[in-house]
N, C-alpha and C. Protein backbone atom coordinates (compact mmCIF):
# COMPACT_ATOMS: atom_id res chain seq x y z
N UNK A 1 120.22 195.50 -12.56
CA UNK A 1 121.31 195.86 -11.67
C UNK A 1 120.98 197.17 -10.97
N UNK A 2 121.10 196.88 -9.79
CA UNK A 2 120.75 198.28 -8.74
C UNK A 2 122.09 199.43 -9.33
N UNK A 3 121.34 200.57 -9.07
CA UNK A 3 122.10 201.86 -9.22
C UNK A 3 122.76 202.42 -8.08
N UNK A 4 124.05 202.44 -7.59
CA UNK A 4 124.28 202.46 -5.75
C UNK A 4 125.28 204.10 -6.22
N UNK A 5 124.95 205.17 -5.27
CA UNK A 5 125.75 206.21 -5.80
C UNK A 5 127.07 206.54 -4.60
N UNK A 6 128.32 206.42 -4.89
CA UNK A 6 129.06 206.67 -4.01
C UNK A 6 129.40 208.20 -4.30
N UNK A 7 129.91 209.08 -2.93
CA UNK A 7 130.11 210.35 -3.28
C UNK A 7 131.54 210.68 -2.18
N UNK A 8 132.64 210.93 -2.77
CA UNK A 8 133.81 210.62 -2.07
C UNK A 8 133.49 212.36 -1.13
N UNK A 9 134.64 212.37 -0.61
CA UNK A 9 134.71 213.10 0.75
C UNK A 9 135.08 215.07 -0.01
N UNK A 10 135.44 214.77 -1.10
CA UNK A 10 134.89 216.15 -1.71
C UNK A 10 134.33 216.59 -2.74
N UNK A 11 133.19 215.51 -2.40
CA UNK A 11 131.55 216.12 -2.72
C UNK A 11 131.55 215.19 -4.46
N UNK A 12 132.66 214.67 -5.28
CA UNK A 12 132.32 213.97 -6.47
C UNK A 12 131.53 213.02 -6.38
N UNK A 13 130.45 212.89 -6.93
CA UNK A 13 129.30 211.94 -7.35
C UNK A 13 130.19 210.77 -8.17
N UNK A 14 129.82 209.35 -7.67
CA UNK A 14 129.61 208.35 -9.01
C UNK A 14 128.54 207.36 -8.90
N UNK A 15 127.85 207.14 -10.09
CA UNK A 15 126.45 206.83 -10.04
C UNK A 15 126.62 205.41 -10.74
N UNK A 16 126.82 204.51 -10.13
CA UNK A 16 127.03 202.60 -10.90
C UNK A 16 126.22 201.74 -11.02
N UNK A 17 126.03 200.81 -11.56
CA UNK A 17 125.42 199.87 -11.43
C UNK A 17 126.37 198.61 -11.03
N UNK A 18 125.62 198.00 -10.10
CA UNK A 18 126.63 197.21 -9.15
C UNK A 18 125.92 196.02 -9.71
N UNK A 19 126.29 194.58 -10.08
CA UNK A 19 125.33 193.67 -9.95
C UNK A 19 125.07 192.86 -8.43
N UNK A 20 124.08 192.06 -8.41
CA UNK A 20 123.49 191.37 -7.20
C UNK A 20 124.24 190.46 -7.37
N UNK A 21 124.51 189.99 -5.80
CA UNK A 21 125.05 188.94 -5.04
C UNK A 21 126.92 189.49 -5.31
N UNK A 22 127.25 190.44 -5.76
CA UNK A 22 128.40 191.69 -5.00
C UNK A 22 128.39 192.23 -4.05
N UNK A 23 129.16 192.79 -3.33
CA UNK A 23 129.70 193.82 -2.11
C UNK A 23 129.32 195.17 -2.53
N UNK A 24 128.82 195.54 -1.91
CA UNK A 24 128.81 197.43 -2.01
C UNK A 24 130.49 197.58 -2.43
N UNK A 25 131.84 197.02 -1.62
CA UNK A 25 133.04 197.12 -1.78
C UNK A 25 133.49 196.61 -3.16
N UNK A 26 132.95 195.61 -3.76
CA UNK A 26 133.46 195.11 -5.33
C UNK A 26 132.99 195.88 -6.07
N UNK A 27 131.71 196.64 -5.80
CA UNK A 27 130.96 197.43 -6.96
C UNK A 27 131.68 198.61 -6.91
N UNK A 28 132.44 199.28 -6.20
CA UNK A 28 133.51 200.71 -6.08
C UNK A 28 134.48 200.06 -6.39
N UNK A 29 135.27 198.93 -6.09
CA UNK A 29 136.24 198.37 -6.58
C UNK A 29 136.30 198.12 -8.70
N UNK A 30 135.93 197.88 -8.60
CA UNK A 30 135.17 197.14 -9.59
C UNK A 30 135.11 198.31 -10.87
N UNK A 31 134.04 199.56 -10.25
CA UNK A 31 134.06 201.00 -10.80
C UNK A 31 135.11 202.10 -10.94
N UNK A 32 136.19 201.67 -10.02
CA UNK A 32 137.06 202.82 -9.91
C UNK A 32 136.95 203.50 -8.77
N UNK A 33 136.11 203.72 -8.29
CA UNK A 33 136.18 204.98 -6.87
C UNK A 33 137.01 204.99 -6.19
N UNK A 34 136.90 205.81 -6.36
CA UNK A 34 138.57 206.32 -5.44
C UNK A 34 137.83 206.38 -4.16
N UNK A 35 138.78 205.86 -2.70
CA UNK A 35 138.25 206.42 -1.71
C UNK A 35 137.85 205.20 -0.53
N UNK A 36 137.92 203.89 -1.37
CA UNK A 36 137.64 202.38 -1.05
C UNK A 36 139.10 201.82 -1.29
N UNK A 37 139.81 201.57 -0.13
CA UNK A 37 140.83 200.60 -0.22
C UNK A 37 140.48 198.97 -0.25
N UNK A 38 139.93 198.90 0.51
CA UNK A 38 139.66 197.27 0.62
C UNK A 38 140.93 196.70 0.71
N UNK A 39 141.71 196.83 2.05
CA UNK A 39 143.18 195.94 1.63
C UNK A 39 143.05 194.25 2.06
N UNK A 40 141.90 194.53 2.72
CA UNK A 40 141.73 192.69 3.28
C UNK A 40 140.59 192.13 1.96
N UNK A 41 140.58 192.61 1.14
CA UNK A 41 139.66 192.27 -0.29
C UNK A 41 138.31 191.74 0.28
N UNK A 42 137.74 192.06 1.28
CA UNK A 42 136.51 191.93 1.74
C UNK A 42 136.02 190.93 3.02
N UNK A 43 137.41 190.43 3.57
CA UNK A 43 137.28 189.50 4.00
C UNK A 43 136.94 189.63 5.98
N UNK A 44 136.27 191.32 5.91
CA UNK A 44 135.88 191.73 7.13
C UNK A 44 137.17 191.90 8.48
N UNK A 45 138.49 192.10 7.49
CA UNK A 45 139.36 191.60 8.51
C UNK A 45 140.40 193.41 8.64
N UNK A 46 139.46 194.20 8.21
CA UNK A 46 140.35 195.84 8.08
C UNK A 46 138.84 196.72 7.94
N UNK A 47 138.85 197.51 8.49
CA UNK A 47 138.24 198.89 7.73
C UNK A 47 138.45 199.89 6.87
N UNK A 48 139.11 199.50 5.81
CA UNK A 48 139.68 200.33 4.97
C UNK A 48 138.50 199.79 3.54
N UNK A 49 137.52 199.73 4.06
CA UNK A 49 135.93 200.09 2.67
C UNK A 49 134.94 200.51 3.65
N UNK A 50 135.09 201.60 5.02
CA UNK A 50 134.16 202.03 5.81
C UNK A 50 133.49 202.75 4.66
N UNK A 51 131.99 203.08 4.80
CA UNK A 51 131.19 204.28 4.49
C UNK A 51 130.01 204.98 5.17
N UNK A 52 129.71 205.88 5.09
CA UNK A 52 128.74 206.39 5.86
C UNK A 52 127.24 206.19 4.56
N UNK A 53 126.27 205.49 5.27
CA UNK A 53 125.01 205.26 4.63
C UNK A 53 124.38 206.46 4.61
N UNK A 54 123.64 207.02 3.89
CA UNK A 54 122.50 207.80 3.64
C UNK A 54 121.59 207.53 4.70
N UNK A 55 121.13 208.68 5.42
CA UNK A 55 120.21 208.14 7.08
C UNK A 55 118.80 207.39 6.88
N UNK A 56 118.78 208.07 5.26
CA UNK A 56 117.44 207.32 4.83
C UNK A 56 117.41 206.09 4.60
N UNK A 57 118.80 205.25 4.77
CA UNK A 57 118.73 203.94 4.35
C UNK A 57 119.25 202.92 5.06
N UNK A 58 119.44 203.81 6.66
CA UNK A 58 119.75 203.00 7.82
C UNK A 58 119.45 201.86 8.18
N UNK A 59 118.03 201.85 8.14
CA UNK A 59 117.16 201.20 8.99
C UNK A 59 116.60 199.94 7.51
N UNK A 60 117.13 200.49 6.00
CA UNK A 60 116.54 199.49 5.41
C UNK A 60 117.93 198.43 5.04
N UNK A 61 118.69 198.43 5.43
CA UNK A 61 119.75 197.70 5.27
C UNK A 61 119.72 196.15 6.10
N UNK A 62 120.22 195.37 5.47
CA UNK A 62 120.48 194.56 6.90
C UNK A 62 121.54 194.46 8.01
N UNK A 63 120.87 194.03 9.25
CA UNK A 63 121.47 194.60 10.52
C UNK A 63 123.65 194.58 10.60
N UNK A 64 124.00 195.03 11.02
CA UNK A 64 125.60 194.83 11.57
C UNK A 64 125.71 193.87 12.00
N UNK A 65 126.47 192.60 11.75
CA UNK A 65 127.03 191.70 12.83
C UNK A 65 127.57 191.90 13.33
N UNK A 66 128.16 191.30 14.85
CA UNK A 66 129.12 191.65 15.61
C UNK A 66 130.71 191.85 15.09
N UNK A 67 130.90 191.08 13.84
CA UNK A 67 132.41 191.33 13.81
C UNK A 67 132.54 192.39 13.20
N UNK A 68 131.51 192.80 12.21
CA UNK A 68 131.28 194.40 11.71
C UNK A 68 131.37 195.81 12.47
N UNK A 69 130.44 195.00 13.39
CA UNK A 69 130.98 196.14 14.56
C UNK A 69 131.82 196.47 15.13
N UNK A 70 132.87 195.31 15.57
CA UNK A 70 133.88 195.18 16.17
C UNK A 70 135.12 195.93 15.04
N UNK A 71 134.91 195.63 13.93
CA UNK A 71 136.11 195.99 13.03
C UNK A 71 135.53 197.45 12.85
N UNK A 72 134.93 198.17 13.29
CA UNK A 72 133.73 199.61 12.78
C UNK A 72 135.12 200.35 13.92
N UNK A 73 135.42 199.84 14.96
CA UNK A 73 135.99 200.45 16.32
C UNK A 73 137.33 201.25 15.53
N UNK A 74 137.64 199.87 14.14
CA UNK A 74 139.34 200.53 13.79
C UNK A 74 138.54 201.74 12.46
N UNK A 75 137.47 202.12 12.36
CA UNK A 75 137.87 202.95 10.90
C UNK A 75 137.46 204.76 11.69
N UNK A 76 138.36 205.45 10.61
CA UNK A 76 138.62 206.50 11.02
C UNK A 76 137.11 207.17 11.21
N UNK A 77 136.70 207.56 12.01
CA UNK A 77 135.74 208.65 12.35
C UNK A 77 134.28 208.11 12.09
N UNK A 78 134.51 206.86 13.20
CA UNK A 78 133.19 206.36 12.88
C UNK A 78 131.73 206.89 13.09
N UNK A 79 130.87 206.65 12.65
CA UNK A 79 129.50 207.16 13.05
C UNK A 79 128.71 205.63 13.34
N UNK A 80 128.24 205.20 14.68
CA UNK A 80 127.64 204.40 14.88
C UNK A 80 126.39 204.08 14.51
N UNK A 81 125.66 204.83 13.70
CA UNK A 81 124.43 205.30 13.23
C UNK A 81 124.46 205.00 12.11
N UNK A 82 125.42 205.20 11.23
CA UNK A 82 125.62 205.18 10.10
C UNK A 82 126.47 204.77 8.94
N UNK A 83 127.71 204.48 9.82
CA UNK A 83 129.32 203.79 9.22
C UNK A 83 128.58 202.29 9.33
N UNK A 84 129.38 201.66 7.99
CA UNK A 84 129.25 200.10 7.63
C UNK A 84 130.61 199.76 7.10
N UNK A 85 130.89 198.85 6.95
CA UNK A 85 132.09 198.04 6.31
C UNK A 85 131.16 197.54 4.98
N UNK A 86 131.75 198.50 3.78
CA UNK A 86 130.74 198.07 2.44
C UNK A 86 131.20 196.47 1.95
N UNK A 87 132.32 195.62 2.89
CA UNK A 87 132.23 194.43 2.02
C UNK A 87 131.26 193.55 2.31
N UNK A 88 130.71 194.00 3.41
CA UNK A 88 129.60 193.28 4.37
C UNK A 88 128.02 193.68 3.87
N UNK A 89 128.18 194.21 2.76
CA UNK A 89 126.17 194.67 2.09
C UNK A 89 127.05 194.00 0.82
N UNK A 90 125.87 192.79 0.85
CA UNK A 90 125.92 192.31 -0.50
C UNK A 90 124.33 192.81 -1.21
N UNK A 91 124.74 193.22 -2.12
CA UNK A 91 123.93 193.83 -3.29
C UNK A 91 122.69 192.96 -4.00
N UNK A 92 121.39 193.22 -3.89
CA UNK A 92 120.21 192.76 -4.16
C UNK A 92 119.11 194.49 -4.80
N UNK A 93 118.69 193.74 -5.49
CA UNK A 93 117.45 194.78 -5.60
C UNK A 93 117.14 196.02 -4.96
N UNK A 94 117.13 195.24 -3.85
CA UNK A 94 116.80 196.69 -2.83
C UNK A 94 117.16 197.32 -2.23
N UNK A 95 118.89 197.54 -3.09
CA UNK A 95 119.95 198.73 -2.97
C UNK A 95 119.62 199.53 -4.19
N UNK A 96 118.69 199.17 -4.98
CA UNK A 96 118.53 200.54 -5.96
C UNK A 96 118.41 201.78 -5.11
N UNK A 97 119.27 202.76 -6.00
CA UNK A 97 119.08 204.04 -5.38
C UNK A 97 119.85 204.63 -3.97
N UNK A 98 120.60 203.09 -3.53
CA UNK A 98 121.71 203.58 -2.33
C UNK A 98 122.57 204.84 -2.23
N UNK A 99 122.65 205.41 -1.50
CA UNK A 99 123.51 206.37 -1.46
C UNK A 99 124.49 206.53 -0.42
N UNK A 100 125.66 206.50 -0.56
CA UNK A 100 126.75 205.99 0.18
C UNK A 100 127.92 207.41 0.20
N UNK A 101 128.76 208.05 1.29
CA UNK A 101 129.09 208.74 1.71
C UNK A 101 130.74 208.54 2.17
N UNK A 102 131.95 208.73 1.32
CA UNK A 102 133.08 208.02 1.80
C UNK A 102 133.75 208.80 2.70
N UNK A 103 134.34 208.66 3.73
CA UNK A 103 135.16 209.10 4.75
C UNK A 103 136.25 210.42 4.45
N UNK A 104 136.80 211.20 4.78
CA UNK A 104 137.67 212.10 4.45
C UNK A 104 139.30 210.42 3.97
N UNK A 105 139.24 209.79 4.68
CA UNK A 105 140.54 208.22 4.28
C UNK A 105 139.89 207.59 5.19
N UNK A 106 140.78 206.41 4.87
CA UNK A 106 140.81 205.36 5.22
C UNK A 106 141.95 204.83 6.44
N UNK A 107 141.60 204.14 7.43
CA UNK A 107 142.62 204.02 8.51
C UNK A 107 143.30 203.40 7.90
């Protein structure tokens, strides 16, 4: 099980193990983190599980779909570079070591 570290908006570390074929959003759900609403339970239909990715792990993620993007427009203080909707990264291997960045809230 990959180790994915969420770090809420004042500065607390939590360091999980998420299992594969989960959401970045079930594995904070799941853990407790505060900081992940998820009120549409993943179903890409709210931005309330935005996060900001680690820049180092931009480019190894897989790409945004359009409705990701489109729903990216409603979360508070987006960064186009770097904001994702965590129900949309499902969890494999090669999120060991993710590091994930939560918003000051949630829209």
């Amino acid at each position: 099980m990959p180790k994915i570290t969420y770090v809420e908006n004042n500065g607390s570390k939590h360091e999980v193990e998420v299992s594969n074929g989960l959401s970045v959003m079930e594995g904070a759900r799941d853990n407790n983190i505060p900081g992940i609403s998820a009120d549409c339970g993943g179903a890409c239909a709210c931005s309330t599980c935005h996060v900001y990715v680690d820049s180092a792990w931009v480019d190894r993620l897989p790409k945004k779909e359009a409705i990701e993007e489109d729903m990216l427009d409603f979360a508070y203080e987006p960064d186009y570079e770097r904001s994702r909707l965590s129900c949309q990264l499902k969890v494999t291997d090669d999120f060991e070591g993710l590091h994930l960045q939560l918003p000051e809230r949630q829209s």
